[in-house]
Protein backbone atom coordinates (compact mmCIF):
# COMPACT_ATOMS: atom_id res chain seq x y z
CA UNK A 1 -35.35 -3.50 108.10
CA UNK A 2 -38.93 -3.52 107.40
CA UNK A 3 -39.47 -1.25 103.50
CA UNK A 4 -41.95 0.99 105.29
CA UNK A 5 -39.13 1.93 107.52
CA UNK A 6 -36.47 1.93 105.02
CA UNK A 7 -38.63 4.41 102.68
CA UNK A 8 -39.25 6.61 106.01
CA UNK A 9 -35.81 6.83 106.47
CA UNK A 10 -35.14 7.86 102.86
CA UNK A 11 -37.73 11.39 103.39
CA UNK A 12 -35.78 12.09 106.25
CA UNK A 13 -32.70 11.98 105.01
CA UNK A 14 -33.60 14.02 102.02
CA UNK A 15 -35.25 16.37 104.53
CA UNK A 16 -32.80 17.16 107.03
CA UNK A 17 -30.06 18.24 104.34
CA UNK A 18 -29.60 20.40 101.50
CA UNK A 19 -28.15 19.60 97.90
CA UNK A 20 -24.61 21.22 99.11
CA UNK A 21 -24.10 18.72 101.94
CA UNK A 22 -25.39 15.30 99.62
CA UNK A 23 -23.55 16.26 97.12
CA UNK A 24 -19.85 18.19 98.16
CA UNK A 25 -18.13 19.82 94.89
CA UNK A 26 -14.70 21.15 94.26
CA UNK A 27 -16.53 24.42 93.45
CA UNK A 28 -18.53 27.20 95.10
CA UNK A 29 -20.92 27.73 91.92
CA UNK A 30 -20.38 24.38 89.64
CA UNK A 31 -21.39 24.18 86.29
CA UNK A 32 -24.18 21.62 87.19
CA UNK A 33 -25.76 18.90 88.92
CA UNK A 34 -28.46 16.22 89.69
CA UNK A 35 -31.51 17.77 91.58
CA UNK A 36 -33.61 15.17 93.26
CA UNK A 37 -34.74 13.59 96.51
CA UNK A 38 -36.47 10.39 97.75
CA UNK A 39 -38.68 9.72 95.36
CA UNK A 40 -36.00 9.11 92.67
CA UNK A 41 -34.14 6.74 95.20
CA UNK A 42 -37.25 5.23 95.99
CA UNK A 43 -38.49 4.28 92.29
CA UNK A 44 -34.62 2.86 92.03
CA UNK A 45 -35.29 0.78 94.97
CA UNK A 46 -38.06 -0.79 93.45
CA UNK A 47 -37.01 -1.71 90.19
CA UNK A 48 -34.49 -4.07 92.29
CA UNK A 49 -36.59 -5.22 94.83
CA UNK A 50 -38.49 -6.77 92.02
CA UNK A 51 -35.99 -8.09 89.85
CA UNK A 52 -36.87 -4.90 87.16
CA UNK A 53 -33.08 -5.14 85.98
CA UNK A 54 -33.40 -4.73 81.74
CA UNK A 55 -35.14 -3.24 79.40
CA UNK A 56 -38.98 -4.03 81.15
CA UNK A 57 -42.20 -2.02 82.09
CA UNK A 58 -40.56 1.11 83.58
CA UNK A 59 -38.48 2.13 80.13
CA UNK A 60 -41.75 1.25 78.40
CA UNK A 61 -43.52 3.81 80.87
CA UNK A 62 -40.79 6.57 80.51
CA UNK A 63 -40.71 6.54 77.07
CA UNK A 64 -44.69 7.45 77.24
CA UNK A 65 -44.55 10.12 80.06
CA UNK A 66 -41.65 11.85 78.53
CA UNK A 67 -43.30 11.82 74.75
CA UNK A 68 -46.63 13.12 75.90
CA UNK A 69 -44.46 15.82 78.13
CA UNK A 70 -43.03 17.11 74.51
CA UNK A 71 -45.58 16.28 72.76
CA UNK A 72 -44.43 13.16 70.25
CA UNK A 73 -45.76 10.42 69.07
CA UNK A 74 -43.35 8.00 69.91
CA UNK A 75 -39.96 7.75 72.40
CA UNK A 76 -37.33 4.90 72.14
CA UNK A 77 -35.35 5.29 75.42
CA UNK A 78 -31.19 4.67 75.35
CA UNK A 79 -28.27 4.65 77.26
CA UNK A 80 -26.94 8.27 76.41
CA UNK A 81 -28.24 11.44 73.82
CA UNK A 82 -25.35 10.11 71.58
CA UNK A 83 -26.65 6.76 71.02
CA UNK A 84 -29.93 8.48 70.46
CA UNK A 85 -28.26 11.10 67.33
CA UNK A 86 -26.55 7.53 66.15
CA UNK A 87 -30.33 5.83 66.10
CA UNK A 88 -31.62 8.83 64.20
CA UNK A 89 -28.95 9.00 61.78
CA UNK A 90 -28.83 5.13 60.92
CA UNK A 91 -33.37 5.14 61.52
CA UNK A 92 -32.84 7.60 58.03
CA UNK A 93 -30.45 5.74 56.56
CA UNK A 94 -32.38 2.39 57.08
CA UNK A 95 -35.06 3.98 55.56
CA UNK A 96 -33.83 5.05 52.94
CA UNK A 97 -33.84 8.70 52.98
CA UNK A 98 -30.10 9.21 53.81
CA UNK A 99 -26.82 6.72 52.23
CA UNK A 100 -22.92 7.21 52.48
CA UNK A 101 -21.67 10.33 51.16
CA UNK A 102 -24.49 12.45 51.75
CA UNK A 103 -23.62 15.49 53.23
CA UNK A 104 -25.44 16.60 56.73
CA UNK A 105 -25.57 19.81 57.89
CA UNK A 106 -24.25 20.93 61.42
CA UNK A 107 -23.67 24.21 63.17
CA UNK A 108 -19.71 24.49 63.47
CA UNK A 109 -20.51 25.34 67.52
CA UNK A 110 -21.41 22.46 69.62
CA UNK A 111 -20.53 19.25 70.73
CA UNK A 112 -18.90 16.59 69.71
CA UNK A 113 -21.49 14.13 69.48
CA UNK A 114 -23.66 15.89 66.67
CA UNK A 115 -20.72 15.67 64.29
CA UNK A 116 -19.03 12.33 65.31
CA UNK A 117 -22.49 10.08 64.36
CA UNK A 118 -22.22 11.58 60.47
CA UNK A 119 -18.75 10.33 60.33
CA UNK A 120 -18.75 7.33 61.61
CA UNK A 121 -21.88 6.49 59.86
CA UNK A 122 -19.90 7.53 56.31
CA UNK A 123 -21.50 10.75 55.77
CA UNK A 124 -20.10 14.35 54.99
CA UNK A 125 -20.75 17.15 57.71
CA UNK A 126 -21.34 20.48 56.21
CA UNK A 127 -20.18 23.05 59.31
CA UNK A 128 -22.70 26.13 58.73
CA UNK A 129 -21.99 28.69 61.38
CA UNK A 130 -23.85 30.28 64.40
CA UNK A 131 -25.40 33.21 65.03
CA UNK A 132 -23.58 35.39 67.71
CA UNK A 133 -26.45 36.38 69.89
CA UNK A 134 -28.32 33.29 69.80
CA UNK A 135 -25.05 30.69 69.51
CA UNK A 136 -27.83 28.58 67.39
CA UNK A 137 -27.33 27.60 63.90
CA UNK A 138 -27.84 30.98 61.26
CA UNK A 139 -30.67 30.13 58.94
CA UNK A 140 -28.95 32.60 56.20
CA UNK A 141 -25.63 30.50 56.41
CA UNK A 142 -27.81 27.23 56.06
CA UNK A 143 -29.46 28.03 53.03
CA UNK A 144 -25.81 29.56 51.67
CA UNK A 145 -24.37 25.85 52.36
CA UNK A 146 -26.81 23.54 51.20
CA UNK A 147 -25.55 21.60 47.91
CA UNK A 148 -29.02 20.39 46.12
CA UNK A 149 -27.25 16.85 44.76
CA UNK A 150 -25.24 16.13 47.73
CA UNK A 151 -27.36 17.67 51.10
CA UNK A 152 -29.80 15.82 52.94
CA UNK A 153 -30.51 16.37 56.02
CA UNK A 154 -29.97 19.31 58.70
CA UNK A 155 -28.79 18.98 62.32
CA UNK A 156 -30.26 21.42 64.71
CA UNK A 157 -29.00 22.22 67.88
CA UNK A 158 -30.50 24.37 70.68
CA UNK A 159 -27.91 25.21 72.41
CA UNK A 160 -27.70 25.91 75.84
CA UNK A 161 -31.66 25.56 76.13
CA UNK A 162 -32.10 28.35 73.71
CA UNK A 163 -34.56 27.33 71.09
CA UNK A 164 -33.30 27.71 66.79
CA UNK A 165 -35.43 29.81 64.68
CA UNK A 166 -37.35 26.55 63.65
CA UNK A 167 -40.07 28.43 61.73
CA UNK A 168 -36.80 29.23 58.89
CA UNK A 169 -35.08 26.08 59.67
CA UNK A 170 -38.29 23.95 58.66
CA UNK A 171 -39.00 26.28 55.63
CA UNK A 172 -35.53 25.64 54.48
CA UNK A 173 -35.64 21.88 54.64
CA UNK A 174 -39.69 22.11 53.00
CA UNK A 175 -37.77 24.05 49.78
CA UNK A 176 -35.05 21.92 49.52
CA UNK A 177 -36.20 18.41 50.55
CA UNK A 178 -34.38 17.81 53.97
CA UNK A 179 -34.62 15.89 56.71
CA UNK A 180 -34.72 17.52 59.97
CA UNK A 181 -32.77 15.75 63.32
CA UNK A 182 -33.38 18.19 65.96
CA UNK A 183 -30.54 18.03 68.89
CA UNK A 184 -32.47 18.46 72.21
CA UNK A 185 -29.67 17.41 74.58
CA UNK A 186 -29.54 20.96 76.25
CA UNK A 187 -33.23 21.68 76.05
CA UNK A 188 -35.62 19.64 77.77
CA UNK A 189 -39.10 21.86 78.16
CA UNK A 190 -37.99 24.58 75.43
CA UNK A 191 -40.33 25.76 72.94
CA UNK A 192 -40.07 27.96 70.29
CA UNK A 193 -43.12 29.65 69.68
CA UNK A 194 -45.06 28.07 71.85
CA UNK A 195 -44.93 24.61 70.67
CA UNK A 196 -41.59 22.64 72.28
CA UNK A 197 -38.83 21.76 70.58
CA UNK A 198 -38.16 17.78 69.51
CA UNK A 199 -41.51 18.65 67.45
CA UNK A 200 -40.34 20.35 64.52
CA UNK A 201 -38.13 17.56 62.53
CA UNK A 202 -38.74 14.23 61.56
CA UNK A 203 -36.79 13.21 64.99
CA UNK A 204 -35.47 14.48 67.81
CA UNK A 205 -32.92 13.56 70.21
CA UNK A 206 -32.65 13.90 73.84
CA UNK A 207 -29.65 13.52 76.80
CA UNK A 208 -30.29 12.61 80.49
CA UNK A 209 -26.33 12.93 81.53
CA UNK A 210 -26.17 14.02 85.06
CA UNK A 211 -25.21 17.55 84.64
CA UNK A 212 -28.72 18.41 82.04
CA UNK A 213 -32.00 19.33 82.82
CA UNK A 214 -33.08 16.59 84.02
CA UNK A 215 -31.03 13.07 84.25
CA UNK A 216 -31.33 8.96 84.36
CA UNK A 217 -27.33 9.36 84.91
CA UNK A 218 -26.63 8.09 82.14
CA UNK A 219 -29.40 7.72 79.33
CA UNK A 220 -30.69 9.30 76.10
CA UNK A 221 -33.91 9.15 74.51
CA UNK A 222 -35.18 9.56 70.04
CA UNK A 223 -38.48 10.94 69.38
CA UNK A 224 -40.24 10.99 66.58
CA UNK A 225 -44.43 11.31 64.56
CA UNK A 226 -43.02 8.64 62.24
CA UNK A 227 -44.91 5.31 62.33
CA UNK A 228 -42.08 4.18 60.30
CA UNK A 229 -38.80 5.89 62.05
CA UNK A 230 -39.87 4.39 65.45
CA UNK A 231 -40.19 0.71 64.23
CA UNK A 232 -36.55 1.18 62.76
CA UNK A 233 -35.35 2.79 65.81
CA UNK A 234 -36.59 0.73 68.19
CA UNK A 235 -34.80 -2.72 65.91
CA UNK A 236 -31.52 -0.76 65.76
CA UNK A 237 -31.74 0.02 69.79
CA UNK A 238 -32.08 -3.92 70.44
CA UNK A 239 -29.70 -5.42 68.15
CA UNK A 240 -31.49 -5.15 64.89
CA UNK A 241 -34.23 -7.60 65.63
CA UNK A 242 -36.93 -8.00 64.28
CA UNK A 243 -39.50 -6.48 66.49
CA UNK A 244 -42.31 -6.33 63.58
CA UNK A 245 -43.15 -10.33 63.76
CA UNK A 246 -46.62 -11.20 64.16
CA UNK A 247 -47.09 -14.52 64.76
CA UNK A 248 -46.76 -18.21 66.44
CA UNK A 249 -43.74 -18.97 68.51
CA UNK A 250 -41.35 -20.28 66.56
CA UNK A 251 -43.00 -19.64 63.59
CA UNK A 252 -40.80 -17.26 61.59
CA UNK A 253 -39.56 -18.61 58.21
CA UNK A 254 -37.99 -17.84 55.06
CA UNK A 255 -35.60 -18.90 52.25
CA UNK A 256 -33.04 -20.25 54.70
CA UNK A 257 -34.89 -20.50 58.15
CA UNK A 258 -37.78 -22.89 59.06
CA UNK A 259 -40.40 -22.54 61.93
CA UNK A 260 -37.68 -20.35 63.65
CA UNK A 261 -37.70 -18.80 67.46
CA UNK A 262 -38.89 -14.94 66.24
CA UNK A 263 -36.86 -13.98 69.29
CA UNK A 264 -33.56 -14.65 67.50
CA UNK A 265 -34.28 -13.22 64.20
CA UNK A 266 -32.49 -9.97 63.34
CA UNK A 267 -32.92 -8.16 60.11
CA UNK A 268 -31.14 -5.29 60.73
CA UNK A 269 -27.36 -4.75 61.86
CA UNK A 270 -28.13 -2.90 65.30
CA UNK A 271 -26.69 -1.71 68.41
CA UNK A 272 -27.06 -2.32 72.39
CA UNK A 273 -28.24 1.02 73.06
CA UNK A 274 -30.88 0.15 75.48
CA UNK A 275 -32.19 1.89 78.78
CA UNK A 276 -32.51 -0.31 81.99
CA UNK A 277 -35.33 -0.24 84.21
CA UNK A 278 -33.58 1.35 86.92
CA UNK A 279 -32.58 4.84 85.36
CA UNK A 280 -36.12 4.90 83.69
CA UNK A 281 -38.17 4.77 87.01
CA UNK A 282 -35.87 7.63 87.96
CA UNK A 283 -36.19 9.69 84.92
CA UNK A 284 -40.58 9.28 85.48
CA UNK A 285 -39.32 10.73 88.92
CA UNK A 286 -37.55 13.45 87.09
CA UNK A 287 -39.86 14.05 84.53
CA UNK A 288 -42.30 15.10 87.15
CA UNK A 289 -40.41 17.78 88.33
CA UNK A 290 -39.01 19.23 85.07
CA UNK A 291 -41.08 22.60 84.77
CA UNK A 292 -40.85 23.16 88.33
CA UNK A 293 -36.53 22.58 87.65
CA UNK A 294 -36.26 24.21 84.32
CA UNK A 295 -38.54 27.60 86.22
CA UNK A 296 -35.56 27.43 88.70
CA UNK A 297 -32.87 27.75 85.82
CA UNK A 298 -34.46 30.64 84.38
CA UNK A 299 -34.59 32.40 87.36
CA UNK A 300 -31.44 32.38 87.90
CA UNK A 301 -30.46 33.08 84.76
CA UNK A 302 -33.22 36.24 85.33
CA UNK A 303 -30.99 37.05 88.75
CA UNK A 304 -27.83 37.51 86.75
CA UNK A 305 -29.11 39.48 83.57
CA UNK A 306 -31.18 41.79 85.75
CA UNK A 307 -28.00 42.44 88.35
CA UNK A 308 -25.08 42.40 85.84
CA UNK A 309 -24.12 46.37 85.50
CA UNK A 310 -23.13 48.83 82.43
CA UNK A 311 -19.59 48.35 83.62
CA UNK A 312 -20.04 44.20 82.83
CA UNK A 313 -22.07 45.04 79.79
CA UNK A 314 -19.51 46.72 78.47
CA UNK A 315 -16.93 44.00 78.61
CA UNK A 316 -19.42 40.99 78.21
CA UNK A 317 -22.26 40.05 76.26
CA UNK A 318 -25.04 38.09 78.14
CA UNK A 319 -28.14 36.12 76.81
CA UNK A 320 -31.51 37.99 76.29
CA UNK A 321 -34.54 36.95 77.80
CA UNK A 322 -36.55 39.80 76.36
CA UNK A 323 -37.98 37.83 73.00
CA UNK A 324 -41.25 36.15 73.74
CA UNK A 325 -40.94 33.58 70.91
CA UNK A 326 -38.04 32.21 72.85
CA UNK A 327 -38.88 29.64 76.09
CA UNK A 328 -35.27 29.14 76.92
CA UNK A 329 -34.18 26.74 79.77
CA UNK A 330 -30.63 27.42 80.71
CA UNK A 331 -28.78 24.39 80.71
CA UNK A 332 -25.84 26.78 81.87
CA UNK A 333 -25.49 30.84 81.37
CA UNK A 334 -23.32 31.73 78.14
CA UNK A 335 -20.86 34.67 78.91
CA UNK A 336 -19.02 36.33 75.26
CA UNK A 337 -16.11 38.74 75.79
CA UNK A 338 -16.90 41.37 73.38
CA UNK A 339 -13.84 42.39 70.80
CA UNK A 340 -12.79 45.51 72.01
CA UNK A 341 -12.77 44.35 75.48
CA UNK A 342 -9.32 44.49 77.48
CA UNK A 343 -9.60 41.05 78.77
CA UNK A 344 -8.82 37.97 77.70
CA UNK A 345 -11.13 34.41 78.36
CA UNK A 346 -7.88 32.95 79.78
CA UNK A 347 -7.87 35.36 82.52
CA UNK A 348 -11.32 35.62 83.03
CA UNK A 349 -11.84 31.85 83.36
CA UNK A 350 -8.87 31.25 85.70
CA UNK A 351 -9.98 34.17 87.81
CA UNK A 352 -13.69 32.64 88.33
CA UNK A 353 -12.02 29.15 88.83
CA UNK A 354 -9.37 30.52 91.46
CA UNK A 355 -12.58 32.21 93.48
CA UNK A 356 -14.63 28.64 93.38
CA UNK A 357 -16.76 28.94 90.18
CA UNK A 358 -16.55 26.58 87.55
CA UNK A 359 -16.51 26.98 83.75
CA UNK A 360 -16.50 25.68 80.77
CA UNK A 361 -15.70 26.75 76.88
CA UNK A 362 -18.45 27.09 74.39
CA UNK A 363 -18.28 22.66 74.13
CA UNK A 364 -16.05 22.24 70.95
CA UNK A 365 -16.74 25.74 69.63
CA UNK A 366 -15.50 25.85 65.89
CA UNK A 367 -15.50 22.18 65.17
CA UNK A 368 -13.71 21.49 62.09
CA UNK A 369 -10.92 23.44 63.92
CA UNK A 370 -10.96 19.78 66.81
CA UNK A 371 -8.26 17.60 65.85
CA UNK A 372 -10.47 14.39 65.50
CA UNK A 373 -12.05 16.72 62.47
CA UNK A 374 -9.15 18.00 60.48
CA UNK A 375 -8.69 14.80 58.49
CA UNK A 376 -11.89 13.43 59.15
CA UNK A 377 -14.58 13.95 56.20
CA UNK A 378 -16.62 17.37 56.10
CA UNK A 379 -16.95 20.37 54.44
CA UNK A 380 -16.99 24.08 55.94
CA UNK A 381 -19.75 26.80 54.79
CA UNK A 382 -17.35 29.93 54.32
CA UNK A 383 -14.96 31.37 57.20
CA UNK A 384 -17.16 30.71 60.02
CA UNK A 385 -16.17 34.21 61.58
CA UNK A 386 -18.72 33.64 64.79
CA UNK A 387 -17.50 30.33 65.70
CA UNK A 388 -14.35 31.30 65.91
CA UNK A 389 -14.79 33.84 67.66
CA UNK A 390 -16.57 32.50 70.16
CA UNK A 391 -14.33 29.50 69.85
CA UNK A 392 -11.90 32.20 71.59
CA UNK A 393 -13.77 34.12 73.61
CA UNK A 394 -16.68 32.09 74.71
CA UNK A 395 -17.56 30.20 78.28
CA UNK A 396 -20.32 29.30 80.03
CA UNK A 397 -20.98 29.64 84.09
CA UNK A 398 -23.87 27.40 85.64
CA UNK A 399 -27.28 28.51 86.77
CA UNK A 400 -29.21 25.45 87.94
CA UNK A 401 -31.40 24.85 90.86
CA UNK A 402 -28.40 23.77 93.21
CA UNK A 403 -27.31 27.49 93.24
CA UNK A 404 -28.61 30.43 95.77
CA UNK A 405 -29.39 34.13 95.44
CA UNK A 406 -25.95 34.62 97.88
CA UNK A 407 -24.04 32.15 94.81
CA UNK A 408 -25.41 34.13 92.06
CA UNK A 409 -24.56 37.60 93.78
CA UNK A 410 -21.05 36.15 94.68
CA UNK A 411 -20.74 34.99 91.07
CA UNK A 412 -21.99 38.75 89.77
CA UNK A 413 -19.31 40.38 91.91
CA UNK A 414 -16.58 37.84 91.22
CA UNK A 415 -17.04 38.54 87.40
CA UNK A 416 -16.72 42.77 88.47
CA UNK A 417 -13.34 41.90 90.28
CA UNK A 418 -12.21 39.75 87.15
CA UNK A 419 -12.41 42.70 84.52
């Protein structure tokens, strides 16, 4: 078959069906998805067709479209947004401004993967906890926790899309001398104030699993201003060599090698976190359409909080999309049974799963409560009365471009009938 006939083929696939036909799920209304046609496929195509199989000119071009998009210096791509919190953890470290034992602080509601980097890496989380409202990290309880010998560094996380008050955040860490990681796994295109976040801190981290704003499948990405952070990143990503060499071929040397392939010299212990070709070309793909996905998202997530009546208001509290400081992006719809409701999330949850739409718990809620933390290094900022709370009544619903008007209206009165 002929390319010109194989590409043709590929638009009119993508043209004659819908999302719900290429991609049958278990549920009605799932929590998420991959949005995106023949160009995606197509970029694939070619990265194999010309023998584009590692780390070559499309992850170079990536990394540039999706930097400029948020408005960074400097992007090194990876294979998932953990790998990328590990790089920017270990790029500090490396440089000096972080060691073992320093404590990092984290909000006490998210995932996994912000906490497990700081103890692996033989530093001490500090779980601050969240605001209700926003689910983001409380400024007040971050200032409260910080230790001025021991705390170094902050961990912000927006969840759900939602943009942190950065403006405090960044304040706070100016006073007391802190490095900033900002967690942008859930929030591709937000901004906070106007300017997007993953350009607040000294880095920023990003997540292209399948089910987030946009995707590579698998794949993360670091960003960063920092001359200094990206050189260190970018070692770590590949093994710890040493990408700085400028020079002859085969002309590195020192105390104990001579005239030496550069290629093979690695001054730092690193990692195989790399980003193949492949996913790259279709992240560009993705990248592309990101506004026009993330506009989707919100409304839908505009559908629900303009439909949901006093009768589900008074049982459940729903995001606000009212505050102009705020561009949120909806990685999913957060629903919070309130306390005096007569409901329980149990019910609720089993309810909307029994009628075909999928849910999820606030991630890991109230961390330290996990059992990989209880033993595990860390220290916890007070009672954390909001992440437990929501660590109990919490749960998220999806509102991504793969859902309808008739989904989100079947979703609206499927909540009614669960109450």
């Amino acid at each position: 078959m002929e390319l010109v006939e194989l590409y043709s083929n590929l638009e009119k696939y993508f043209r004659e069906s819908d999302h719900k036909e290429r991609h049958p799920a278990k549920f009605r209304v799932p929590i998420g998805g991959s949005f995106y046609d023949e160009k995606e496929v197509k970029a694939v195509l070619e990265c194999y067709l010309n023998g584009w199989l590692s780390t070559q000119i499309k992850v170079v071009e990536f990394e540039k479209i999706f930097s400029d998009y948020i408005g960074a210096r400097h992007a090194v791509a990876v294979n998932s947004g953990t790998s990328a919190n590990i790089l920017a953890l270990n790029a500090l470290m490396e440089a000096g401004d972080l060691k073992k034992g320093d404590e990092v602080i984290v909000p006490a509601t998210t995932f996994v993967t912000v906490v497990s980097p700081v103890v692996q890496l033989g530093m001490v989380p500090v779980y601050v906890d969240v605001e209700k409202n926003s689910l983001n990290i409380d400024p007040k309880e971050v200032e409260r926790a910080i230790n001025r010998e021991k705390t170094k560094a902050i961990m912000v996380v927006h969840t759900l899309g939602r943009p942190a008050q950065m403006d405090k955040i960044m304040e706070i860490a100016k006073k007391y001398n802190l490095k900033v990681i900002e967690d942008c796994c859930e929030a591709h295109g937000a901004a906070f104030k106007d300017k997007k976040v993953g350009t607040f801190g000294d880095l920023a981290t990003f997540s292209f699993y399948v089910a987030h704003n946009i995707t590579t499948g698998e794949g993360g990405t670091l960003l960063t201003n920092s001359d200094k952070y990206h050189q260190i990143a970018a070692e770590l990503r590949e093994f710890g060599r040493f990408k700085s060499y400028q020079g002859e071929r085969f002309g590195y040397s020192d105390e104990k090698l001579k005239d030496y392939d550069e290629r093979y010299v690695f001054h730092r212990i690193g990692y195989n976190f790399r980003m193949a070709d492949a996913p790259a070309a279709f992240g560009i793909e993705q990248v592309k359409k990101l506004d026009m996905l993330n506009e989707k998202r919100i409304q839908n997530a505009k559908f629900y909080t303009d439909n949901f009546d006093d009768e589900l208001k008074k049982v459940f509290q729903f995001p606000s999309l009212d505050d102009s400081d705020f561009f949120q992006v909806f990685y999913a719809f957060p629903i919070v049974i309130k306390s005096d409701a007569q409901i329980s999330r149990t019910k609720a949850v089993r309810y909307l799963e029994s009628k075909g739409i999928e849910t999820r718990a606030l991630f890991c809620s109230s961390l330290p409560d996990q059992p990989c933390f209880k033993n595990a290094p860390g220290r916890t900022a007070g009672l954390l009365p909001v992440s437990r709370f929501l660590r109990d009544n919490a749960f998220f619903i999806g509102c991504h471009p793969g859902i309808n008007e008739n989904d989100l209206s079947y979703v609206i009165e499927t909540l009614k009938k669960s109450i």
